[in-house]
Structure formats: C-alpha cells, structure tokens
C-alpha atoms as a PDB file:
ATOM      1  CA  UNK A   1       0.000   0.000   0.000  1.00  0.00           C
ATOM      2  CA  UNK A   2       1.335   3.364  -0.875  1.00  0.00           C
ATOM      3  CA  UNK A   3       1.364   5.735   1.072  1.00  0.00           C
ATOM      4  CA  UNK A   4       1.633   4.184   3.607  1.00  0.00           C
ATOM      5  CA  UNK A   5      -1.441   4.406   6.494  1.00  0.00           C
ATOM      6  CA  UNK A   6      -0.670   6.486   9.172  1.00  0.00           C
ATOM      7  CA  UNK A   7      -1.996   4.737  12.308  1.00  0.00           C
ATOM      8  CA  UNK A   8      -2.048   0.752  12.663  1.00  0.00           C
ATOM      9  CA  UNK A   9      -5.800   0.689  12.181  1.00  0.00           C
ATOM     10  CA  UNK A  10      -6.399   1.894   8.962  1.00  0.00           C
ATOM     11  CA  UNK A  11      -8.362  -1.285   7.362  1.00  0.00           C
ATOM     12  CA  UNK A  12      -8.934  -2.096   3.508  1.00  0.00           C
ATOM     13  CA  UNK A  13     -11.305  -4.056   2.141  1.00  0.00           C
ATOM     14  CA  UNK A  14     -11.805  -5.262  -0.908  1.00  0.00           C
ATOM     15  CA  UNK A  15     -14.386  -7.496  -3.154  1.00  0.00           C
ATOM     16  CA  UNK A  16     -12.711  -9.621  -5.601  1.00  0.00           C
ATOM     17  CA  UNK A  17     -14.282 -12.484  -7.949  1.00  0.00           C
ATOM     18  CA  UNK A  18     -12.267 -15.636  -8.749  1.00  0.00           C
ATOM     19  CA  UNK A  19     -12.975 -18.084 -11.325  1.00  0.00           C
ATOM     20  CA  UNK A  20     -13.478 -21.698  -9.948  1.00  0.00           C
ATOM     21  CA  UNK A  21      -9.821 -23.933 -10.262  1.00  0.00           C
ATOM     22  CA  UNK A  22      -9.553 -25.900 -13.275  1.00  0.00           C
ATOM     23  CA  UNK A  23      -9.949 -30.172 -12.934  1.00  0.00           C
ATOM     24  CA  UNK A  24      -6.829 -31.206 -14.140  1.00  0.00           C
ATOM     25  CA  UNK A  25      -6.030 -33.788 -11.718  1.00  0.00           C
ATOM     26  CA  UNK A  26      -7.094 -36.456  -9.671  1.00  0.00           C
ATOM     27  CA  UNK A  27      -6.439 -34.181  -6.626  1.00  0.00           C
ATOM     28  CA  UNK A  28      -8.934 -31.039  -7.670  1.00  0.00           C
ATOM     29  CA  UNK A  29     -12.352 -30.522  -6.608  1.00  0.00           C
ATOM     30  CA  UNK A  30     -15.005 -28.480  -8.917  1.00  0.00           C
ATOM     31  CA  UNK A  31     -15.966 -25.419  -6.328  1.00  0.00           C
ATOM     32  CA  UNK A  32     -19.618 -25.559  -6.868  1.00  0.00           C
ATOM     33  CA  UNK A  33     -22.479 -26.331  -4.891  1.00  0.00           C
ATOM     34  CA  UNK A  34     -23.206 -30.634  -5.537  1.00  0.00           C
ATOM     35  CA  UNK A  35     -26.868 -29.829  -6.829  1.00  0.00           C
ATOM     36  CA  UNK A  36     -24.824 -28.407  -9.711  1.00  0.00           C
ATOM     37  CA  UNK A  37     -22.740 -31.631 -10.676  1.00  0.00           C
ATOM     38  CA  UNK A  38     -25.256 -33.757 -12.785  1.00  0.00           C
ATOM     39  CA  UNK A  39     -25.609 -30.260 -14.878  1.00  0.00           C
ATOM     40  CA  UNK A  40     -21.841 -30.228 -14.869  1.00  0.00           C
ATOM     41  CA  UNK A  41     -22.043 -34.055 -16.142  1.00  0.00           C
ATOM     42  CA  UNK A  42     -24.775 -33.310 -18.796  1.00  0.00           C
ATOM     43  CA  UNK A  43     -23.385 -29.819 -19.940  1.00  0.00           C
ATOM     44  CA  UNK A  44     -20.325 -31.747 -20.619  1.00  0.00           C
ATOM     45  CA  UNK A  45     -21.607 -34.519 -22.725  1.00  0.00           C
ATOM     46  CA  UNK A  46     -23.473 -32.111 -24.545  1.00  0.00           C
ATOM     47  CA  UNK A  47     -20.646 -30.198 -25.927  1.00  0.00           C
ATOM     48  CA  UNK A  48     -18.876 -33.541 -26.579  1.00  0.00           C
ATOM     49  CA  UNK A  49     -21.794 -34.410 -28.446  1.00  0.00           C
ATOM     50  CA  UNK A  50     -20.962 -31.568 -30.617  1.00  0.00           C
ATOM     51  CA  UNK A  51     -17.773 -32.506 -31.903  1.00  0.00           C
ATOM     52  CA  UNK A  52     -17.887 -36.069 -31.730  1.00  0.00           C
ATOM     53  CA  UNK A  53     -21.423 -37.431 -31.599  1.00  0.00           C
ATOM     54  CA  UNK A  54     -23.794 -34.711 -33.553  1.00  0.00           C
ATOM     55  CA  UNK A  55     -26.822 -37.261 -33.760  1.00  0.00           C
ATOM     56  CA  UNK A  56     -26.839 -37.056 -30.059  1.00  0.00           C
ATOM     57  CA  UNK A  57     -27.181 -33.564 -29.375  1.00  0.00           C
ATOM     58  CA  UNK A  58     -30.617 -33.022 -28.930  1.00  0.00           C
ATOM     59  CA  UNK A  59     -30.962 -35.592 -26.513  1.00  0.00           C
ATOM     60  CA  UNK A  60     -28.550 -34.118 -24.529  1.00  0.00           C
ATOM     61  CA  UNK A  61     -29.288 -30.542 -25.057  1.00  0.00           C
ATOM     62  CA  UNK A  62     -32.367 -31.466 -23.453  1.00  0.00           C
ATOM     63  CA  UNK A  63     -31.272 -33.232 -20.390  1.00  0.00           C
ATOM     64  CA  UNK A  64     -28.672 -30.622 -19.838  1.00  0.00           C
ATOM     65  CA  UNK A  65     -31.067 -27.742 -19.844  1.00  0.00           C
ATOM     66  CA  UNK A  66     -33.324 -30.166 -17.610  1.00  0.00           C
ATOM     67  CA  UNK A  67     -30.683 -31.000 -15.144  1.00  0.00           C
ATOM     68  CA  UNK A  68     -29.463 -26.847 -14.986  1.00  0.00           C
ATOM     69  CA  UNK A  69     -33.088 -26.019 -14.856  1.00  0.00           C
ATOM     70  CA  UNK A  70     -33.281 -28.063 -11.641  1.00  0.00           C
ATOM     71  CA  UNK A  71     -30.685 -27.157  -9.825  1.00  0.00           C
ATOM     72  CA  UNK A  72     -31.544 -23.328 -10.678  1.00  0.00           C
ATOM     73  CA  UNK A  73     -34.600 -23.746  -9.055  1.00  0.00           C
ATOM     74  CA  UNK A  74     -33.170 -25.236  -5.851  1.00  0.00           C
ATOM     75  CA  UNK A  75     -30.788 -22.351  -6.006  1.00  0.00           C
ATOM     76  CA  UNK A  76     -33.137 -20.018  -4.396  1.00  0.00           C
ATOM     77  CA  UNK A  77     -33.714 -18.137  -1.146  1.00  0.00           C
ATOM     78  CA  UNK A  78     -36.319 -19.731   0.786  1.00  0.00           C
ATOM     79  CA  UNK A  79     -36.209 -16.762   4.005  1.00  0.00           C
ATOM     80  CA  UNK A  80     -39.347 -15.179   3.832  1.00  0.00           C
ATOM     81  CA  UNK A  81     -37.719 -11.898   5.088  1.00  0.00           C
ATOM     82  CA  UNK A  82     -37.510  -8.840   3.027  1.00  0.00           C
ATOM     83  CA  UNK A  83     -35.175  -5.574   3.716  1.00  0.00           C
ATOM     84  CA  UNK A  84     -35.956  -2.801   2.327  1.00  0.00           C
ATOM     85  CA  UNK A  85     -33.894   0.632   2.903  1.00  0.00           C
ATOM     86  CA  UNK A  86     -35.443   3.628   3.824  1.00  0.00           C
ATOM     87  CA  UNK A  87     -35.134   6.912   2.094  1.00  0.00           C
ATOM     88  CA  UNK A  88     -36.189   9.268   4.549  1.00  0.00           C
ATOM     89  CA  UNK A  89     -34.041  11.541   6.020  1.00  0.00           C
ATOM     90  CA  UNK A  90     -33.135  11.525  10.278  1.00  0.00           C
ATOM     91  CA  UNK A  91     -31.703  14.295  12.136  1.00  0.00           C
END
C-alpha cells in the first residue's frame, strides 16, 4: 500500500471475484455447490456431443437444460424476510 497508512488501524477491504480452479487432476475438486454436478455431467456430454457425436445432441441438449433447470430452481432463497432501505431523512 502506498502511502503508507498512518496509524495501525487503517483497514482495507476489498471485493474480488475468482474463477473456480480448473480439474486437471485427480487431486482437484469443482468449487460448486453438488446440486450443480449432474448439470456439470450433462453440460459436458453435450458439448462432446458436438464434436464427436452430432446425432446425439438433442438428446442431450435437453437433459442438460433439464438438469441446470433443476438445480436453478433449488438455487433459491427460501427466508421469507424482506429488507428494504429507507429513504427518509433523520436528524
């Protein structure tokens, strides 16, 4: 950090966003939720199916938009609790 702070607590904070870590061996785990894995499976196969099986690819293009369409919908909030921010203004 430049300059540097002047008092020991000075804090930063920062978002970032990280791509998930490529499969490429035995000892790598996909960093996804498991709902998303038979998507993962049938996503896969589909776009094998394009290069190397073409009569397959509707079959598959269906079950792959079946098995993301599922685990989508589990993908959801189920709090029924709402925030909503208030515009008013408090002296």
């Amino acid at each position: 950090m430049w300059p540097t702070p002047d008092n020991s607590t000075d804090q930063v904070i920062f978002d970032r966003l990280v791509r998930m870590d490529d499969a490429d061996s035995a000892t790598n785990t996909m960093q996804m939720p498991f709902r998303f894995y038979p998507a993962l499976a049938a996503g896969l196969a589909y776009y094998i199916a394009l290069k190397k099986a073409p009569n397959r690819i509707q079959v598959l293009k269906g079950l792959y938009e079946e098995e993301m369409d599922r685990a989508m919908t589990e993908d959801r909030d189920r709090a029924n609790l709402t925030i909503t921010p208030g515009f008013g203004y408090f002296r």
